[in-house]
Protein backbone atom coordinates (compact mmCIF):
# COMPACT_ATOMS: atom_id res chain seq x y z
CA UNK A 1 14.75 22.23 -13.29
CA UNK A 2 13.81 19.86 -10.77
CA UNK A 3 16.30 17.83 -8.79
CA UNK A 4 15.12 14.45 -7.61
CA UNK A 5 17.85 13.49 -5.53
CA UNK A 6 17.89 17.20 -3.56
CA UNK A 7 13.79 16.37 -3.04
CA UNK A 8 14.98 13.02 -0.86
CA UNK A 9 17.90 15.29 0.75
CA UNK A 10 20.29 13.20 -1.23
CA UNK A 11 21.78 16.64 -2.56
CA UNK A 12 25.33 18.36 -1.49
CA UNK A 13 23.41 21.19 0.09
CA UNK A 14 20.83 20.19 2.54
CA UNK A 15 20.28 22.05 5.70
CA UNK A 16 18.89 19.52 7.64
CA UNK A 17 20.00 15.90 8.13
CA UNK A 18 17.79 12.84 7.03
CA UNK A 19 17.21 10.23 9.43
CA UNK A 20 16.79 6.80 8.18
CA UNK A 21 13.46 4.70 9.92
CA UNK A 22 12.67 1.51 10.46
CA UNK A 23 9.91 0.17 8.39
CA UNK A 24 8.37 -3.07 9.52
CA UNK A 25 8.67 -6.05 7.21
CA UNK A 26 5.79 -7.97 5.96
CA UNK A 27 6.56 -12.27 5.66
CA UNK A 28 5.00 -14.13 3.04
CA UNK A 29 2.09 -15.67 5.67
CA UNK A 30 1.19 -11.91 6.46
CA UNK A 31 1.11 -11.32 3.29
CA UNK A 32 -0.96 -14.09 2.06
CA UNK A 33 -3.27 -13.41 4.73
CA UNK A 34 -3.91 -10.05 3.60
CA UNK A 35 -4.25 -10.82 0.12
CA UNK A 36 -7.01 -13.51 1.21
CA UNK A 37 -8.85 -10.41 2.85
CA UNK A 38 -8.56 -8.80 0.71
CA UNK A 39 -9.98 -11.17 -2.33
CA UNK A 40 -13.00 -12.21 0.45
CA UNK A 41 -14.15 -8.61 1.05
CA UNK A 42 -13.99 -8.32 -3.24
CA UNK A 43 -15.98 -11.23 -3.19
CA UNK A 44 -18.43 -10.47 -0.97
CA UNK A 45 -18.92 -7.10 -2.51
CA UNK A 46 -19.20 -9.08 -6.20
CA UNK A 47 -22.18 -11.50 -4.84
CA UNK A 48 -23.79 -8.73 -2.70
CA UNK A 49 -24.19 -6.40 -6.38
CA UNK A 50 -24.91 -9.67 -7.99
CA UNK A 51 -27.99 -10.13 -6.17
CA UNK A 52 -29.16 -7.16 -5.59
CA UNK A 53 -29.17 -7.11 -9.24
CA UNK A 54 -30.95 -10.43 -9.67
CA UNK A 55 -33.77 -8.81 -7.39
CA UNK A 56 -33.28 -11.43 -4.73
C-alpha cells in the first residue's frame, strides 16, 4: 500500500533529510496583474477566432 506521508519524507525511516525552501510569495497587485494578462491574452485570442471566423 502506498504511504503518502513516506512519499514527502514525512515517514520514520527516511535515509535522506528534507530541506525546507523558500518559495517566493505573490501580493494581491502581482496577482491582479497577472490575472489581467492573463484575461487580455484570452481576449485577444477570443476576437482574433472571432474574426477570422466572420471572414474579415
Amino acid at each position: 500500500m502506498f504511504n503518502f506521508w513516506n512519499w514527502f519524507g514525512s515517514g520514520g525511516s527516511s535515509s535522506t533529510p528534507t530541506t525546507t525552501v523558500a518559495v517566493p510569495e505573490i501580493d494581491a497587485s502581482t496577482g491582479l496583474l497577472a490575472m489581467a494578462a492573463v484575461g487580455a491574452a484570452l481576449l485577444f485570442a477570443w476576437e482574433r477566432r472571432r474574426r477570422l471566423a466572420s471572414g474579415k
